[in-house]
Protein backbone atom coordinates (compact mmCIF):
# COMPACT_ATOMS: atom_id res chain seq x y z
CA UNK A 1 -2.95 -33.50 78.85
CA UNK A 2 -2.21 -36.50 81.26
CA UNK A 3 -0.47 -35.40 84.38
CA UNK A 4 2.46 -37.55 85.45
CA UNK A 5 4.61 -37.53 88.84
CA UNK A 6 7.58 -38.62 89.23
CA UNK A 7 8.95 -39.78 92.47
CA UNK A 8 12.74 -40.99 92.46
CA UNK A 9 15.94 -39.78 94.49
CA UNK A 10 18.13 -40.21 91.68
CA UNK A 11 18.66 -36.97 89.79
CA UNK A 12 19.58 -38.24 86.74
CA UNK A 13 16.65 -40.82 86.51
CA UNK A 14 14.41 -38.18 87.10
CA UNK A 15 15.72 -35.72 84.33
CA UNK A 16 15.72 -38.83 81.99
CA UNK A 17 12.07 -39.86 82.65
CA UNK A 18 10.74 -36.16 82.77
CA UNK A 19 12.70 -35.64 79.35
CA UNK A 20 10.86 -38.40 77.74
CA UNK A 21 7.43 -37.82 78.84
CA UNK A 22 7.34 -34.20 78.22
CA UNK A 23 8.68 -34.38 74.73
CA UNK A 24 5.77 -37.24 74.36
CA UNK A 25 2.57 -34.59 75.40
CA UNK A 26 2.88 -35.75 79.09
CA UNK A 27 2.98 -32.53 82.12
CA UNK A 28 5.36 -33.82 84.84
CA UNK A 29 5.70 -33.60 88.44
CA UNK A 30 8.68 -34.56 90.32
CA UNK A 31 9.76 -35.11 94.13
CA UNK A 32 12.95 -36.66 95.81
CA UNK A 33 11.55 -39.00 98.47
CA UNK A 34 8.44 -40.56 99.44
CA UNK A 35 7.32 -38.08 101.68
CA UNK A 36 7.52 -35.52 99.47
CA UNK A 37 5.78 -37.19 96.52
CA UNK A 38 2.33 -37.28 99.20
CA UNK A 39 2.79 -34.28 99.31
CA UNK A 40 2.89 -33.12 95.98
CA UNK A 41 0.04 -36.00 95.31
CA UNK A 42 -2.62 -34.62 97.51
CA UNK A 43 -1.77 -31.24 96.14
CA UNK A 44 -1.47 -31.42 92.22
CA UNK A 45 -3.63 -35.11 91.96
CA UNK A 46 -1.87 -36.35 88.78
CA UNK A 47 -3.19 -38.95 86.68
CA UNK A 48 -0.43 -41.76 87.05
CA UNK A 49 2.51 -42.22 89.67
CA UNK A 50 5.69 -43.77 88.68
CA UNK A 51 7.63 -44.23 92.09
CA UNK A 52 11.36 -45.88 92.59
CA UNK A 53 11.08 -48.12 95.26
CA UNK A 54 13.89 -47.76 97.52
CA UNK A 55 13.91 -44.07 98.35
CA UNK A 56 15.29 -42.24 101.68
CA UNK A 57 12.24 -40.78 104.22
CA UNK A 58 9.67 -42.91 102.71
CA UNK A 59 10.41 -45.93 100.17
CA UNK A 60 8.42 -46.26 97.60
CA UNK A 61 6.14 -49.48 99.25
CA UNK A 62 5.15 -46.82 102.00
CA UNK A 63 3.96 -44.30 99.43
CA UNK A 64 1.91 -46.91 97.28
CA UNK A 65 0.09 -47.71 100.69
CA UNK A 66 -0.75 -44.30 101.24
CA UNK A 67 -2.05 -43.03 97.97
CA UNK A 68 -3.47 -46.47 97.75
CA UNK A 69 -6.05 -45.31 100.83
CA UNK A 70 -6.88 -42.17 99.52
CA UNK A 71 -6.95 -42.91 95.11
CA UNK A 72 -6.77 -45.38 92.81
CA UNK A 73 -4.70 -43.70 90.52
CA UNK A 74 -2.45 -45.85 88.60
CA UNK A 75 1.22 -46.88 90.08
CA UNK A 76 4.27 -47.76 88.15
CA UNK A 77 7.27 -49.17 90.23
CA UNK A 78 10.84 -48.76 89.53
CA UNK A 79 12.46 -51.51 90.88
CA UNK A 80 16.49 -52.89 90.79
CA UNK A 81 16.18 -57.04 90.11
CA UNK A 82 18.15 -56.91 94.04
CA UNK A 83 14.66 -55.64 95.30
CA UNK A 84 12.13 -58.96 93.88
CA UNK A 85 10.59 -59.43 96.96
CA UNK A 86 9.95 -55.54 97.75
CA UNK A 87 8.38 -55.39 94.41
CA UNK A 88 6.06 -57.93 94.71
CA UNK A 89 5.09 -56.59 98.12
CA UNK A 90 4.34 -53.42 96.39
CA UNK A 91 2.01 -54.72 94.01
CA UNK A 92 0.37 -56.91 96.22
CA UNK A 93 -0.19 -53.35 98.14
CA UNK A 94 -1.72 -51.89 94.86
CA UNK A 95 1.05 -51.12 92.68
CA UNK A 96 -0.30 -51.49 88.81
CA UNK A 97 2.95 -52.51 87.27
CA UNK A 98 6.21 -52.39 88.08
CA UNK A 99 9.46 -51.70 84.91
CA UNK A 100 13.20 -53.19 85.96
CA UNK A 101 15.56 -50.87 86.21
CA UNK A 102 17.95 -50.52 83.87
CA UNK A 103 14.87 -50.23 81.59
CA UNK A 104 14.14 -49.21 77.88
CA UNK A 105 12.01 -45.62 77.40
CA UNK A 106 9.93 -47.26 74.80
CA UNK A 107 8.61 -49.64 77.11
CA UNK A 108 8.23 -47.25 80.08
CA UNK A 109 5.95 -45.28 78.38
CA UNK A 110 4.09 -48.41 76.60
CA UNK A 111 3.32 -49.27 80.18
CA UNK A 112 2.28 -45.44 81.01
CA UNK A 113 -0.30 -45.46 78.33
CA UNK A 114 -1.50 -48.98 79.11
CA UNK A 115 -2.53 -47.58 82.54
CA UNK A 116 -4.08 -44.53 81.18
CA UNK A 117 -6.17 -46.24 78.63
CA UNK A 118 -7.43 -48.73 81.97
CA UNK A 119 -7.90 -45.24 83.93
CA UNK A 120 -10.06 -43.91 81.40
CA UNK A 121 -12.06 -46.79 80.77
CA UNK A 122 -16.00 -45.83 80.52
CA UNK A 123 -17.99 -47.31 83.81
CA UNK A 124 -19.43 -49.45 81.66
CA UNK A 125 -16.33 -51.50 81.29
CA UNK A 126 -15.70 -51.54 84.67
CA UNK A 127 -15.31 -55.42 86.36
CA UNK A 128 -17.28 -56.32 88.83
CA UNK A 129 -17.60 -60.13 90.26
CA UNK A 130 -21.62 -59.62 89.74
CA UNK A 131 -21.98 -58.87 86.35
CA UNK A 132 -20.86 -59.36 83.06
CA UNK A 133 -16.83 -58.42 82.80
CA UNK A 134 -16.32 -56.63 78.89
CA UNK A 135 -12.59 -55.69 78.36
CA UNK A 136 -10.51 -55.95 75.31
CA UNK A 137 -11.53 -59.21 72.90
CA UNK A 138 -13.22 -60.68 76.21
CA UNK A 139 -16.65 -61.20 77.89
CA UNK A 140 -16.87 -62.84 80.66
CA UNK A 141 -20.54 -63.61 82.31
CA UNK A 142 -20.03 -65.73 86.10
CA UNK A 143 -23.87 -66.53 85.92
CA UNK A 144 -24.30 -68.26 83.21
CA UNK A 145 -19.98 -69.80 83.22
CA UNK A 146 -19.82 -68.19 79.31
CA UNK A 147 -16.63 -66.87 78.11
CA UNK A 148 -16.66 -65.24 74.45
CA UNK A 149 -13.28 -64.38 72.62
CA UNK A 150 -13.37 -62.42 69.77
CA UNK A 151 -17.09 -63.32 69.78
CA UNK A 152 -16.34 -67.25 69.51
CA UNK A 153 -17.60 -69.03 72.49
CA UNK A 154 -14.75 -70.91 74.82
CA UNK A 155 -15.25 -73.98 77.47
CA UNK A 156 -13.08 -73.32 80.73
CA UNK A 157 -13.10 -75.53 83.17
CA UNK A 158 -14.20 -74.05 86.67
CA UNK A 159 -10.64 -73.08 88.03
CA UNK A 160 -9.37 -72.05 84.40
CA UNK A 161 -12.62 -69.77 84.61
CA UNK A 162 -11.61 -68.32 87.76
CA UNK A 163 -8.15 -67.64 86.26
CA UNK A 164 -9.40 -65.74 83.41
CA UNK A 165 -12.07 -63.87 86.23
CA UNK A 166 -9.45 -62.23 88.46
CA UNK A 167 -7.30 -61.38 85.09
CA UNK A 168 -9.83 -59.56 83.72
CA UNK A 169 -11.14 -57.84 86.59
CA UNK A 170 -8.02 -55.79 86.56
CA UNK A 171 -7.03 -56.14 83.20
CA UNK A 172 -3.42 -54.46 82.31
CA UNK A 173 -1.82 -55.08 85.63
CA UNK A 174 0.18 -57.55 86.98
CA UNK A 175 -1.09 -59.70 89.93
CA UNK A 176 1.00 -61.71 91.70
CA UNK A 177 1.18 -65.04 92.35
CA UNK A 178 0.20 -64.96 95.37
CA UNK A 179 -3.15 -62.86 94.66
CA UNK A 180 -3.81 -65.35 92.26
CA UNK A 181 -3.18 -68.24 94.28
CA UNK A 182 -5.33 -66.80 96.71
CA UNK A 183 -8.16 -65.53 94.74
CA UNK A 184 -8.45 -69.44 93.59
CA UNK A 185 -7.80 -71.80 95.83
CA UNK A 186 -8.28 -69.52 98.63
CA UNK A 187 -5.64 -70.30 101.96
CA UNK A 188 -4.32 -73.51 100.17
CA UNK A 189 -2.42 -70.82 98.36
CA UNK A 190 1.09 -71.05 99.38
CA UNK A 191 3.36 -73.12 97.67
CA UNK A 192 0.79 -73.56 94.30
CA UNK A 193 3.41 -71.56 91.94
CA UNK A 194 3.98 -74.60 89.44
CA UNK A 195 0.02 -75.69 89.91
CA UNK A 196 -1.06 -71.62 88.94
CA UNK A 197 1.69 -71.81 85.66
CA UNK A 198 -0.01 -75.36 84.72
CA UNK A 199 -3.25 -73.96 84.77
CA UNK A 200 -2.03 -70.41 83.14
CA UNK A 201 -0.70 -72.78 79.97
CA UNK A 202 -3.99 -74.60 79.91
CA UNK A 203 -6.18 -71.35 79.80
CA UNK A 204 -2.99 -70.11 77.30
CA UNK A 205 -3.84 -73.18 74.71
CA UNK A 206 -7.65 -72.41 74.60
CA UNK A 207 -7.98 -68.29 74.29
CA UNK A 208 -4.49 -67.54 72.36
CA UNK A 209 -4.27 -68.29 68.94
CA UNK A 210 -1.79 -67.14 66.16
CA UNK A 211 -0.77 -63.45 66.60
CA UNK A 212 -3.29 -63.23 69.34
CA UNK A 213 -1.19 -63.19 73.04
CA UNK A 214 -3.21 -62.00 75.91
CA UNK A 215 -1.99 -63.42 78.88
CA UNK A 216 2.14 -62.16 79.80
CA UNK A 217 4.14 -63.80 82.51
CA UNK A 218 6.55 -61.38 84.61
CA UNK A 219 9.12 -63.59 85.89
CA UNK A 220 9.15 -64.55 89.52
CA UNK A 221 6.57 -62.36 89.99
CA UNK A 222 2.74 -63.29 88.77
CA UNK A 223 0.73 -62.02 85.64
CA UNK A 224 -0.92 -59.86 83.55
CA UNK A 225 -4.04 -59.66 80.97
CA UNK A 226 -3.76 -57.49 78.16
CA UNK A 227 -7.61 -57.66 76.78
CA UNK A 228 -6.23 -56.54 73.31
CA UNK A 229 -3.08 -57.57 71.89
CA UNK A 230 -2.08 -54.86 70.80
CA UNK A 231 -2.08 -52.70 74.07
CA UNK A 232 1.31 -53.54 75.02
């Protein structure tokens, strides 16, 4: 049984979300403030965090940063649309995905089991930038510039390849514009927003086909892979 903490100061939030994951096979955790949740992380070492974001004592961008230095746990932000630019600062600091409050249950826990299906990925499905990258429909080798999807062989240009790279190396999560505009054109990053969603509908036209949707935008926000259509 997947262990799940819950960090939010809003009582009723937290009876709602502890409601729902129990009754679906999940144990639950809970604590009121950011502090706290360390606390009860480094104590009971659950397998997912879900965190609000702005929280009293320690927000919720505080607490990502600390578990971030100690685990790699997966971290779901809840985050008000007021708060955009907090919650792309926490995934940027390692956040895994982020829901918008007011948010649906059914997609919450969608998201929950997304991140515990990554987590319990065998090692060898694990990215690295060296080797071969295997998630989902995808394989990915850098030395030899070969993607295969679905087993049919696809030709990326060099920058579409690097797209589809730093997607799959963390496959399931969102990354940000900004991490992607880094990761490809490096410190000519800032200000490529409309140049990253030209090259996201190029890659789009050549791996998605029919029923087959792998790559989701989050608005204002950046990204995410989902190696298998089905996983969301």
């Amino acid at each position: 049984m997947s262990r799940i903490l819950i960090v939010d100061d809003e009582p009723q939030i937290t009876r709602m979300l502890r409601a729902s994951l129990v009754s679906s096979g999940y144990e639950v955790i809970k604590a009121g403030n950011g502090r706290e949740g360390l606390e009860v992380f480094e104590s009971s070492k659950p397998d997912l965090v879900i965190t609000d974001l702005s929280m009293p004592v320690m927000d919720g961008l505080a607490l990502t940063e600390a578990i971030r230095r100690i685990s790699r746990v997966p971290i779901i932000v809840l985050s008000v649309r007021a708060t955009e630019g907090m919650k792309i600062d926490a995934l940027d600091a390692g956040a895994d995905d982020y829901v918008t409050k007011p948010f649906a249950m059914p997609e919450l826990l969608a998201r929950v089991r997304a991140q515990l299906r990554r987590q319990a990925l065998p090692p060898q499905e694990s990215t690295t930038p060296e080797g071969t990258l295997n998630a989902g429909d995808f394989e990915l080798n850098p030395e030899v510039h070969r993607v295969l999807v679905r087993g049919v062989d696809v030709r990326l240009t060099p920058k579409e390849f690097q797209l589809l790279a730093a997607l799959l190396q963390k496959p399931d999560r969102i990354l940000t514009h900004r991490a992607l505009g880094r990761f490809i054109w490096g410190a000519a990053e800032e200000g490529q927003v409309e140049k990253l969603r030209t090259l996201v509908a190029q890659l789009r036209k050549k791996i998605e086909h029919g029923e087959h949707r792998y790559i989701h935008s989050e608005p204002w926000v950046g990204y995410r892979l989902t190696p298998s259509p089905e996983n969301l």
